[in-house]
C-alpha atoms as a PDB file:
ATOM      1  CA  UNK A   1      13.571 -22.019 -24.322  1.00  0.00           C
ATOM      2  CA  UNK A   2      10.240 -20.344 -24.522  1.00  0.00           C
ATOM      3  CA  UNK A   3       8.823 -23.516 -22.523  1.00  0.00           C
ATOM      4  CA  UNK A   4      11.337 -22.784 -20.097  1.00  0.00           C
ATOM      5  CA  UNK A   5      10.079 -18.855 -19.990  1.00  0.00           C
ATOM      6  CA  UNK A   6       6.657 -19.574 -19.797  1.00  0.00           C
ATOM      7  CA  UNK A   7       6.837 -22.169 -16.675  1.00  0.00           C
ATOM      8  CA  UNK A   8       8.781 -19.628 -15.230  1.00  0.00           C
ATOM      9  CA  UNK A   9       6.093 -17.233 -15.068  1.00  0.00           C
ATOM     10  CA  UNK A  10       2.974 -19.771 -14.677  1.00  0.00           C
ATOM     11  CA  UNK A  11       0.717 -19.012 -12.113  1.00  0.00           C
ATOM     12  CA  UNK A  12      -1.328 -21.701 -12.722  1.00  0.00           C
ATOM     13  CA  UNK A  13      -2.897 -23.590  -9.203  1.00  0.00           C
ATOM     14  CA  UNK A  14      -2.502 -20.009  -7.636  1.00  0.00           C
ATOM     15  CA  UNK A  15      -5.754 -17.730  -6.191  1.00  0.00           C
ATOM     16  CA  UNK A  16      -4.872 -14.281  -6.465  1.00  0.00           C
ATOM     17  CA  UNK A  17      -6.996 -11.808  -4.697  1.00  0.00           C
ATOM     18  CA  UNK A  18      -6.856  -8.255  -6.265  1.00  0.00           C
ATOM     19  CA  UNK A  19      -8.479  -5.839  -4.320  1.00  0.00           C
ATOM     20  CA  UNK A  20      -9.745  -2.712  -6.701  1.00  0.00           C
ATOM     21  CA  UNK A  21     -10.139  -5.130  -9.294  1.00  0.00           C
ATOM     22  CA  UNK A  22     -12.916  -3.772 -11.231  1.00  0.00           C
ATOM     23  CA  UNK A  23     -11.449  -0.745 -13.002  1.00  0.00           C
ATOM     24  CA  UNK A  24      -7.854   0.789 -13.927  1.00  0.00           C
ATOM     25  CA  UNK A  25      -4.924  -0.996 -13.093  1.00  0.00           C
ATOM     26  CA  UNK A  26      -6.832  -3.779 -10.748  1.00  0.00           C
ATOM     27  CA  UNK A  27      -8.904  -4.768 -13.595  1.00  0.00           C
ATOM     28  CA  UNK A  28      -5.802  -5.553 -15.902  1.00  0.00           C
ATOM     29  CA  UNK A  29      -4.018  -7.026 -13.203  1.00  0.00           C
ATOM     30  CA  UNK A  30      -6.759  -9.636 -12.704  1.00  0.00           C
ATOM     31  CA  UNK A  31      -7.125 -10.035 -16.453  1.00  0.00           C
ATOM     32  CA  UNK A  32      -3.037 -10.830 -16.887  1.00  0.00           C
ATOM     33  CA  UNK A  33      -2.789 -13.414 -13.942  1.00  0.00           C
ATOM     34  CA  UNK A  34      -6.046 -15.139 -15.029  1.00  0.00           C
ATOM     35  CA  UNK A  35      -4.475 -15.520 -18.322  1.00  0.00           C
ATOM     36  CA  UNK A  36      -1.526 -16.803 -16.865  1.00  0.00           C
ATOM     37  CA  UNK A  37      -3.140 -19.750 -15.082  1.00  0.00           C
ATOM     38  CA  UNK A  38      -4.682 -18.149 -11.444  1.00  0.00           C
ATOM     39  CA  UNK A  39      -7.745 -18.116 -10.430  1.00  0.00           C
ATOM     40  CA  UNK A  40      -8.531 -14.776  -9.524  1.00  0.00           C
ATOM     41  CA  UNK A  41     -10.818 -13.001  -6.888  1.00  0.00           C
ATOM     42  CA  UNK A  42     -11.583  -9.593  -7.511  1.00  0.00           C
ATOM     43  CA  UNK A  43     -12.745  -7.476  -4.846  1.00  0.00           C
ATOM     44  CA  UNK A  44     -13.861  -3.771  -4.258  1.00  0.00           C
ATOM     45  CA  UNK A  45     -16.961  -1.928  -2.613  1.00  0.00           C
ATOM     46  CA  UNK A  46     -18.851  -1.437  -6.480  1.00  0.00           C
ATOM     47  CA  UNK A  47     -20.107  -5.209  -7.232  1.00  0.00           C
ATOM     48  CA  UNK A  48     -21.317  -4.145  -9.898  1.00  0.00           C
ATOM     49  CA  UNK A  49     -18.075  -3.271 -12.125  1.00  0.00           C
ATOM     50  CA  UNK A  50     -16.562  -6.265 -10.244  1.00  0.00           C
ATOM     51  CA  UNK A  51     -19.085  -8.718 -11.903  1.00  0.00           C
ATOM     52  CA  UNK A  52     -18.085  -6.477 -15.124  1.00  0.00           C
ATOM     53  CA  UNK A  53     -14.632  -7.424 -14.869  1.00  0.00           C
ATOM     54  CA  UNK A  54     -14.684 -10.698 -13.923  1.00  0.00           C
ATOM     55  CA  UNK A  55     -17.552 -11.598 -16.988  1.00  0.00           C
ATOM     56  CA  UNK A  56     -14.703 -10.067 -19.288  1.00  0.00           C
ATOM     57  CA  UNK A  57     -12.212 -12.587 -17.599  1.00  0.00           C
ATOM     58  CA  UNK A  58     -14.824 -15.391 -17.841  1.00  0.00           C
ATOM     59  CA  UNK A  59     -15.063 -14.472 -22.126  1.00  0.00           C
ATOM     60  CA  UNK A  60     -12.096 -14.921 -22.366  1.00  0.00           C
ATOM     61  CA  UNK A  61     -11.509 -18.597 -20.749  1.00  0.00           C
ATOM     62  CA  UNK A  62     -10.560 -17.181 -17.447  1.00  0.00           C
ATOM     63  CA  UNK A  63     -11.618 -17.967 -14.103  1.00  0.00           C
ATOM     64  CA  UNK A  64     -13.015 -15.336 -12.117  1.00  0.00           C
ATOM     65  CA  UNK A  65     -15.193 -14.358  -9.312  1.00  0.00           C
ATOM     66  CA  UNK A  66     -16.073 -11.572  -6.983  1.00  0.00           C
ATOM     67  CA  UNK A  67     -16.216 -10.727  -2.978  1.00  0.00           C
ATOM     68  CA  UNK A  68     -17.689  -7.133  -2.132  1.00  0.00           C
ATOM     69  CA  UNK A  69     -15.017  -5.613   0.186  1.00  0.00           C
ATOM     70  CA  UNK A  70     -14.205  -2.380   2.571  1.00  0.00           C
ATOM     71  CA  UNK A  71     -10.573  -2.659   2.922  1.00  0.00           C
ATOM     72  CA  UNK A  72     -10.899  -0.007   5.778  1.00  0.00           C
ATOM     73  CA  UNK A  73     -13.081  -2.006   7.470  1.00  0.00           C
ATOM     74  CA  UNK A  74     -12.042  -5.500   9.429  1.00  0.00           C
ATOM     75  CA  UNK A  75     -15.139  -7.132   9.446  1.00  0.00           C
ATOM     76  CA  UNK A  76     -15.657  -7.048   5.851  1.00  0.00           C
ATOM     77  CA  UNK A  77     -12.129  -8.186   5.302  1.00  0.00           C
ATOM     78  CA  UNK A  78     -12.777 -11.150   7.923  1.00  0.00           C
ATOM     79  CA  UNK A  79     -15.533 -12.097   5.856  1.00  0.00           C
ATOM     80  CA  UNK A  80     -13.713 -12.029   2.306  1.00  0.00           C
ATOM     81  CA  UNK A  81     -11.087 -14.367   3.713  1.00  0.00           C
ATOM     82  CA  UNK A  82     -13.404 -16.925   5.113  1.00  0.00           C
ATOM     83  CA  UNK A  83     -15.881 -17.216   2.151  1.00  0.00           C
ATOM     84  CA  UNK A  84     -11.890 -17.589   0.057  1.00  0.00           C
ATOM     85  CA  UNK A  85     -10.673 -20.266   2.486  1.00  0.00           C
ATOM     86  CA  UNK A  86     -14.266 -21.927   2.316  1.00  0.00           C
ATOM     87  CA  UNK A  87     -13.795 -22.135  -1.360  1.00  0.00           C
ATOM     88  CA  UNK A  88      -9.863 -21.704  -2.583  1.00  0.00           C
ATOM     89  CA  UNK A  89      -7.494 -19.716  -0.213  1.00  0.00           C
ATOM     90  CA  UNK A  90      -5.286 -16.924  -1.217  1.00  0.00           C
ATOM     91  CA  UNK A  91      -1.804 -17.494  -2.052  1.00  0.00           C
ATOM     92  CA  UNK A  92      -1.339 -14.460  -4.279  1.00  0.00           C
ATOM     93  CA  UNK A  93      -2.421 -10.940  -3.201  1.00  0.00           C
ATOM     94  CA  UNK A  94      -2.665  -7.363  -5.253  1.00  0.00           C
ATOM     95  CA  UNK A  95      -2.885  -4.688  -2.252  1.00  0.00           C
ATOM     96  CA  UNK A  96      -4.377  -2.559  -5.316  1.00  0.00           C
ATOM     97  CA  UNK A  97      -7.061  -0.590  -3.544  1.00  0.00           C
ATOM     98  CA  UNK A  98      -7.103   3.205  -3.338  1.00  0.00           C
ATOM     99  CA  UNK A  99      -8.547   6.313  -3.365  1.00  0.00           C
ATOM    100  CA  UNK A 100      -6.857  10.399  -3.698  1.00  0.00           C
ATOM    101  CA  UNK A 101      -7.403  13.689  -2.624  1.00  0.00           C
ATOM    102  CA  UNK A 102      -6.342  17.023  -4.823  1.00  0.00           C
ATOM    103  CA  UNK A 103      -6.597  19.747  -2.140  1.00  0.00           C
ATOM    104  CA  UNK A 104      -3.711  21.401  -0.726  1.00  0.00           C
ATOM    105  CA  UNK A 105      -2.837  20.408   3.019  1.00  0.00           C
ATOM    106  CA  UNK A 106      -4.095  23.637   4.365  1.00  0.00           C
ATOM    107  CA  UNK A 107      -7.291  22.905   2.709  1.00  0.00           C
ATOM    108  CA  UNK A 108      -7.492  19.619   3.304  1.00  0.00           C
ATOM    109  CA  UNK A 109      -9.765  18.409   5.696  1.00  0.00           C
ATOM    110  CA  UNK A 110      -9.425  16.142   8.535  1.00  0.00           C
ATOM    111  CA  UNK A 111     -12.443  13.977   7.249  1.00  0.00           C
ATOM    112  CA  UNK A 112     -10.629  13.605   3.308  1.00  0.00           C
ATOM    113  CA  UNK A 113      -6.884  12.877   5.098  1.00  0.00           C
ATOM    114  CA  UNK A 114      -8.527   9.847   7.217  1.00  0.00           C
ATOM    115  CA  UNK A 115     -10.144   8.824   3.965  1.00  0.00           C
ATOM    116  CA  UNK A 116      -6.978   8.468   1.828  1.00  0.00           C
ATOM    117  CA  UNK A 117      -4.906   7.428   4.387  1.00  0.00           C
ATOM    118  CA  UNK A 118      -7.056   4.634   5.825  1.00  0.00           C
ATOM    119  CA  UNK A 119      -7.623   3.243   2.365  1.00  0.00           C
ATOM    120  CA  UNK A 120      -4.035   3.555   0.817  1.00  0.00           C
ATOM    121  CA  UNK A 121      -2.178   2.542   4.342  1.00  0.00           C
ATOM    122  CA  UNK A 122      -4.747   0.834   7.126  1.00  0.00           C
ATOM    123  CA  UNK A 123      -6.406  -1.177   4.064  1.00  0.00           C
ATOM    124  CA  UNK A 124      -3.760  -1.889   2.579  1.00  0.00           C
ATOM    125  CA  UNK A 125      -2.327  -3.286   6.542  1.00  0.00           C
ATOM    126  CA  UNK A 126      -5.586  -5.180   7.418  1.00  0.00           C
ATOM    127  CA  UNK A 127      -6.236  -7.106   3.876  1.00  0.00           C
ATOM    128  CA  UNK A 128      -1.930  -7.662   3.674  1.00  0.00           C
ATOM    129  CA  UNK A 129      -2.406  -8.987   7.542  1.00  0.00           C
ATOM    130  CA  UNK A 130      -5.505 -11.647   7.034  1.00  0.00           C
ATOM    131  CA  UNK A 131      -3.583 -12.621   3.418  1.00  0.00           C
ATOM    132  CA  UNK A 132      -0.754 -13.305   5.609  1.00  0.00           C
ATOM    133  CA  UNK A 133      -2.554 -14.945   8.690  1.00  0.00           C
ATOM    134  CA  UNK A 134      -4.308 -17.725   5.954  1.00  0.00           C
ATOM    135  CA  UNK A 135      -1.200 -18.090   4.131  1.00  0.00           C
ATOM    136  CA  UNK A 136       0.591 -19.364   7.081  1.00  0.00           C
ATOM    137  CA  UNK A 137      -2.452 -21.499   7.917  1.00  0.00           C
ATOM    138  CA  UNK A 138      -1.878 -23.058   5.215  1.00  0.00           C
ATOM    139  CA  UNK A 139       1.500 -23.751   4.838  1.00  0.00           C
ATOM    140  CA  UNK A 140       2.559 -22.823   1.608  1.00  0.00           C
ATOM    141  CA  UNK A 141       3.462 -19.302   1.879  1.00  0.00           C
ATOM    142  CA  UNK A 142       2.233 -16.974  -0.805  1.00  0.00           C
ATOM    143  CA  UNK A 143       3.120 -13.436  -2.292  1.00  0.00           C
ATOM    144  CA  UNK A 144       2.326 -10.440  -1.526  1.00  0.00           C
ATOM    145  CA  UNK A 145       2.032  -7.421  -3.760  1.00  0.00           C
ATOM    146  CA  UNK A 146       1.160  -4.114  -2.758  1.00  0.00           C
ATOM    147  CA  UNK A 147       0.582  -1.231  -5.282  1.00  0.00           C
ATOM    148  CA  UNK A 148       2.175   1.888  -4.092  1.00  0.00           C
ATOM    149  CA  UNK A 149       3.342   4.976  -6.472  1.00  0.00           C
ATOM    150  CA  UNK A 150       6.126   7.534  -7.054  1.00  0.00           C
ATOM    151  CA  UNK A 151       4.479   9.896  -5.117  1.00  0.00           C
ATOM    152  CA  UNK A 152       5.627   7.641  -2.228  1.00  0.00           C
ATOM    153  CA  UNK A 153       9.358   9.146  -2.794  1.00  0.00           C
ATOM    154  CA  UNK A 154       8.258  11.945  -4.626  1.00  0.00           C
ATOM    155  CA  UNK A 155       6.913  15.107  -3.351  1.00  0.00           C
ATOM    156  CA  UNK A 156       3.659  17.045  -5.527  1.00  0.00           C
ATOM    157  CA  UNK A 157       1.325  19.784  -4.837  1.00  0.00           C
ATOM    158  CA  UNK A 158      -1.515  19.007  -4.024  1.00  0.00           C
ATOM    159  CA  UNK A 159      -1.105  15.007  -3.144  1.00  0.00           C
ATOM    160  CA  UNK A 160       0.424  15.220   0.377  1.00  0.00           C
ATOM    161  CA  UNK A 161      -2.363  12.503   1.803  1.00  0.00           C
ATOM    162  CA  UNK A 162      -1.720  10.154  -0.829  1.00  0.00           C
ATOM    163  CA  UNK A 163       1.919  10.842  -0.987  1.00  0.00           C
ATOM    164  CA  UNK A 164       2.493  10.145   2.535  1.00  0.00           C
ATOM    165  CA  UNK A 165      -0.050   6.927   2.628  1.00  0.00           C
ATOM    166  CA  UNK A 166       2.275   5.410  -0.223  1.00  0.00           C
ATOM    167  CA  UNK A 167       5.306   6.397   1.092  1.00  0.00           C
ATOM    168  CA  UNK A 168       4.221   4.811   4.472  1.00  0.00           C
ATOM    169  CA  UNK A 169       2.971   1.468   1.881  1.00  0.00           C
ATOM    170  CA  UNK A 170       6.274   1.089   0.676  1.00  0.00           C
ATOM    171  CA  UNK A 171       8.198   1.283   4.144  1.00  0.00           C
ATOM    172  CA  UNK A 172       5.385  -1.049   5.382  1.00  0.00           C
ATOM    173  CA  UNK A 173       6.304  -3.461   2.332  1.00  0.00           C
ATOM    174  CA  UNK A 174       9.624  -3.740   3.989  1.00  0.00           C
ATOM    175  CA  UNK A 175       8.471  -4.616   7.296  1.00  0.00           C
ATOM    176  CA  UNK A 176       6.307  -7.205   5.911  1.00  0.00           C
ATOM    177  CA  UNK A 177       9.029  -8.563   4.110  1.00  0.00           C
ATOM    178  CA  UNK A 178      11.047  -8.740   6.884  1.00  0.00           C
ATOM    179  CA  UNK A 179       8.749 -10.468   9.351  1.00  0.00           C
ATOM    180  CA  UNK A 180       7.063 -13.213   7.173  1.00  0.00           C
ATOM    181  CA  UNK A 181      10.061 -14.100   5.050  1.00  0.00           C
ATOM    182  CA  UNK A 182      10.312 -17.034   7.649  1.00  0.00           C
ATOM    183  CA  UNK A 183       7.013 -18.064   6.893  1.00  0.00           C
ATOM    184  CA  UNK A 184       7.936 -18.395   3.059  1.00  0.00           C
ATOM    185  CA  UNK A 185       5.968 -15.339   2.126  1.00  0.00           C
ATOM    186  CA  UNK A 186       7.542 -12.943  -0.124  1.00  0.00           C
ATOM    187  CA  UNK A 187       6.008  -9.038   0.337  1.00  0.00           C
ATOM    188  CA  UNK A 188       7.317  -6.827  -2.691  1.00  0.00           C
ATOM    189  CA  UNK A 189       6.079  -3.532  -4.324  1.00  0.00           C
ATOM    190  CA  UNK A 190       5.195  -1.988  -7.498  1.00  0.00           C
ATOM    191  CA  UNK A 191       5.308   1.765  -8.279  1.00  0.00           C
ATOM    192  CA  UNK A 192       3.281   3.050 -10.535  1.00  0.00           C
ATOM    193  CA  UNK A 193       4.126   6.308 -12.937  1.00  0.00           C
ATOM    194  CA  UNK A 194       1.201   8.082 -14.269  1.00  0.00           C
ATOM    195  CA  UNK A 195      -1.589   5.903 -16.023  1.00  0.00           C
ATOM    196  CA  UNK A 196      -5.046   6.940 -17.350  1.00  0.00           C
ATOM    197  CA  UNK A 197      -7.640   5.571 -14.785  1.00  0.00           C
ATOM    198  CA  UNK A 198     -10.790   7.005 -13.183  1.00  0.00           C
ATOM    199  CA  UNK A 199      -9.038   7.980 -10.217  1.00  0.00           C
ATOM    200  CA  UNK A 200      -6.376  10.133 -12.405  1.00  0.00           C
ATOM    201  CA  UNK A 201      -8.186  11.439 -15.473  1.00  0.00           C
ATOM    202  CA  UNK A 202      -9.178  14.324 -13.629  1.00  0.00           C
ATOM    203  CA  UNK A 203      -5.720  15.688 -12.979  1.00  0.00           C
ATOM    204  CA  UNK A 204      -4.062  13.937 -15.848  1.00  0.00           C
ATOM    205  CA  UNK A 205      -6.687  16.275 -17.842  1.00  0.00           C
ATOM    206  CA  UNK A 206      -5.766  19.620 -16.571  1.00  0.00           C
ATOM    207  CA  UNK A 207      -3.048  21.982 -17.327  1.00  0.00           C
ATOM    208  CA  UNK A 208      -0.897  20.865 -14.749  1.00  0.00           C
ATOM    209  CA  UNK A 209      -1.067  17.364 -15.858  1.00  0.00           C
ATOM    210  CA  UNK A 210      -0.441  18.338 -19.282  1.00  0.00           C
ATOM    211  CA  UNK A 211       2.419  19.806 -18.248  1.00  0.00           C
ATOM    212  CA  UNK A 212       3.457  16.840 -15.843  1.00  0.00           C
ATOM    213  CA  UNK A 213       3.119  14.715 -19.163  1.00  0.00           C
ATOM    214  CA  UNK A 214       6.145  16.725 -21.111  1.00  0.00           C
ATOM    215  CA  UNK A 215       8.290  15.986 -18.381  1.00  0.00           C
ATOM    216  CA  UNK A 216       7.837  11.908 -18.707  1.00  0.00           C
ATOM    217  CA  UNK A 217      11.330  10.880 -20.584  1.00  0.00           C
ATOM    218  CA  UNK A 218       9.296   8.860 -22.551  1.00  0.00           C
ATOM    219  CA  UNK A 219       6.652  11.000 -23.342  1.00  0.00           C
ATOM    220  CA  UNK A 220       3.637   9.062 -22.790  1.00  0.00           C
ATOM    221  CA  UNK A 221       1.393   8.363 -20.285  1.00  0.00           C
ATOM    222  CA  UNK A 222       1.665   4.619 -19.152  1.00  0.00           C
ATOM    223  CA  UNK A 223      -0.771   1.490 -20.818  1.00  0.00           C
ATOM    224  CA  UNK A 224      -2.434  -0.573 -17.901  1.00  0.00           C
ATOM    225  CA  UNK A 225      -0.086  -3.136 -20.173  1.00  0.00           C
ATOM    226  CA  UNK A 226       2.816  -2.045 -19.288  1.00  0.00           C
ATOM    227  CA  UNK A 227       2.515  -3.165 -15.880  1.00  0.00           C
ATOM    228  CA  UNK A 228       2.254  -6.986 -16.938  1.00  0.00           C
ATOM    229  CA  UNK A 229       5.785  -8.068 -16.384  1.00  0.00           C
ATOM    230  CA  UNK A 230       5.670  -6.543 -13.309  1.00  0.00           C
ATOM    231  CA  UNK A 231       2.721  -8.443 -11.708  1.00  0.00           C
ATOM    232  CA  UNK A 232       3.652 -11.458 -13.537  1.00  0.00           C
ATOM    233  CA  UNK A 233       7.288 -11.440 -12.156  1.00  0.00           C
ATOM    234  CA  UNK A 234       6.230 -10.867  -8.501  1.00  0.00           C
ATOM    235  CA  UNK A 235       3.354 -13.290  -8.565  1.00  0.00           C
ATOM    236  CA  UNK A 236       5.489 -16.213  -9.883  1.00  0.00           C
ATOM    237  CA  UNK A 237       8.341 -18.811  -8.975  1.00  0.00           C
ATOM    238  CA  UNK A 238      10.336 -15.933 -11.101  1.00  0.00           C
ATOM    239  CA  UNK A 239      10.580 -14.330  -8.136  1.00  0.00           C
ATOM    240  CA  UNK A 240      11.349 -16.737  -5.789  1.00  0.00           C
ATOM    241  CA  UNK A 241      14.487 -14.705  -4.372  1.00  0.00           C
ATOM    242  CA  UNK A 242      12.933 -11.145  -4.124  1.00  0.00           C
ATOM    243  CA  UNK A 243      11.378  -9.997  -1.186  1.00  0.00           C
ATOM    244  CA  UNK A 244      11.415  -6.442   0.149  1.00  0.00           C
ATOM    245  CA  UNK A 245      11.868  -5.094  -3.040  1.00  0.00           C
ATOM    246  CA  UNK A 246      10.009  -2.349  -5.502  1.00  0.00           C
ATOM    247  CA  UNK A 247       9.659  -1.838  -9.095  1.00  0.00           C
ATOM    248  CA  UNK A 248       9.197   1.378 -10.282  1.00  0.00           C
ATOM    249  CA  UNK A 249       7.366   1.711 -13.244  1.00  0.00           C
ATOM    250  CA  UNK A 250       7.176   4.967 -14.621  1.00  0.00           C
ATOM    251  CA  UNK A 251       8.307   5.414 -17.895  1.00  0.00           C
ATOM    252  CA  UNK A 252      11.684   7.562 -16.141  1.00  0.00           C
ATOM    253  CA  UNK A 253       9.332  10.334 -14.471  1.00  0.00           C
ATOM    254  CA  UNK A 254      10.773   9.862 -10.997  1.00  0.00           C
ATOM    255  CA  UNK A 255      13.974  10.149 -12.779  1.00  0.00           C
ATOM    256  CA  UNK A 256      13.355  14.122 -13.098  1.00  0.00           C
ATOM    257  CA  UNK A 257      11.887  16.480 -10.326  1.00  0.00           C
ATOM    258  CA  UNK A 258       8.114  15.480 -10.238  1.00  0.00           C
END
């Protein structure tokens, strides 16, 4: 049985391209699919905690190597796509890349929304779109995973930008799914509770957070762990059937009034 199990979640032969791989979430994404088999491409503007990352992959008997990306920017993402097809094209992608604002939306300036949304939404478009475009090039289809969040069907103070860039991600996931389904490429979701990263230590750390924390069911703040199954189940023949879908992995926060 546990043969059976662990073929079913093989990713071995696969290239997975995780954009925001070298920190948080991105980082243990890469690390879980590389120990399940993929090769895996991490990609983000900072090289240099890329090349961090993907030497930790390496130590561990990994494979693992590194493209500099903007995901705002199409050029850039051109270029990551040919230098993969040149060497091993994508047929697994982690639309992980992001970026937050805390101001309010009266305070929030038209310079900070374009930043979050362009990164969150029109990234996470443009790198989803060339994935797409090789995979069907190819012929053999691929998944598609794009990291969204509660906040993208929960309302907070102070997160309007981001809210309404991952609510937009999630709808978007749909449409994907929807429109390349024929092409055998599956487009599914995951979204994320609260877990200690860079980008949320800040808030996570103040008096609201603490507060936000007490209102988990569970009580804890999530492990970049915990999101395993999840990656491993969409990037896999395990889920062969789903498409259009999203996991919500929260510990039961969107459960209660964020």
């Amino acid at each position: 049985m546990s043969e059976i199990i662990d073929k079913l979640f093989d990713v071995s032969g696969a290239t997975a391209m995780i954009t925001g791989g070298g920190t948080g979430l991105g980082k243990q994404f890469a690390t879980i699919l590389a120990q399940a088999g993929a090769k895996v491409v991490l990609c983000a503007r900072r090289v240099e905690k890329l090349e961090q990352a993907a030497e930790s992959i390496r130590e561990q008997g990994g494979q693992a190597s590194c493209l500099p990306i903007d995901v705002t920017n199409l050029n850039s993402v051109t270029e990551a796509f040919e230098c993969c097809q040149a060497d091993s094209p994508i047929t697994v992608l982690v639309n992980n890349a992001g970026t937050a604002s805390s101001a309010m939306l009266l305070d929030l300036s038209e310079r900070d929304w374009d930043r979050v949304v362009d990164t969150n939404l029109k990234g996470a478009w443009l790198v989803a779109r060339a994935a797409a475009e090789q995979m069907i090039r190819n012929g053999d289809g691929g998944s598609i995973i794009n990291i969204g969040s509660v906040l993208g069907m929960s309302a907070q103070k102070g997160t309007g930008a981001y809210a309404a860039a991952k609510a937009g991600l999630l709808h978007l996931t749909r449409a994907m799914a929807l429109e390349w389904a024929t092409h055998n490429i599956r487009v599914n979701a995951i979204a994320p509770g609260y877990y200690r990263t860079e980008m949320a230590k800040d808030y996570l750390d103040s008096d609201i957070g603490q507060q936000m924390i007490k209102r988990i069911p569970q009580r804890r703040l999530g492990n970049p762990a915990d999101m395993n199954g999840a990656i491993l189940l969409l990037a896999s023949a395990a889920s062969d059937y789903m498409t259009g879908s999203v996991l919500t992995i929260d510990g039961g926060l969107s459960t209660s009034v964020i």
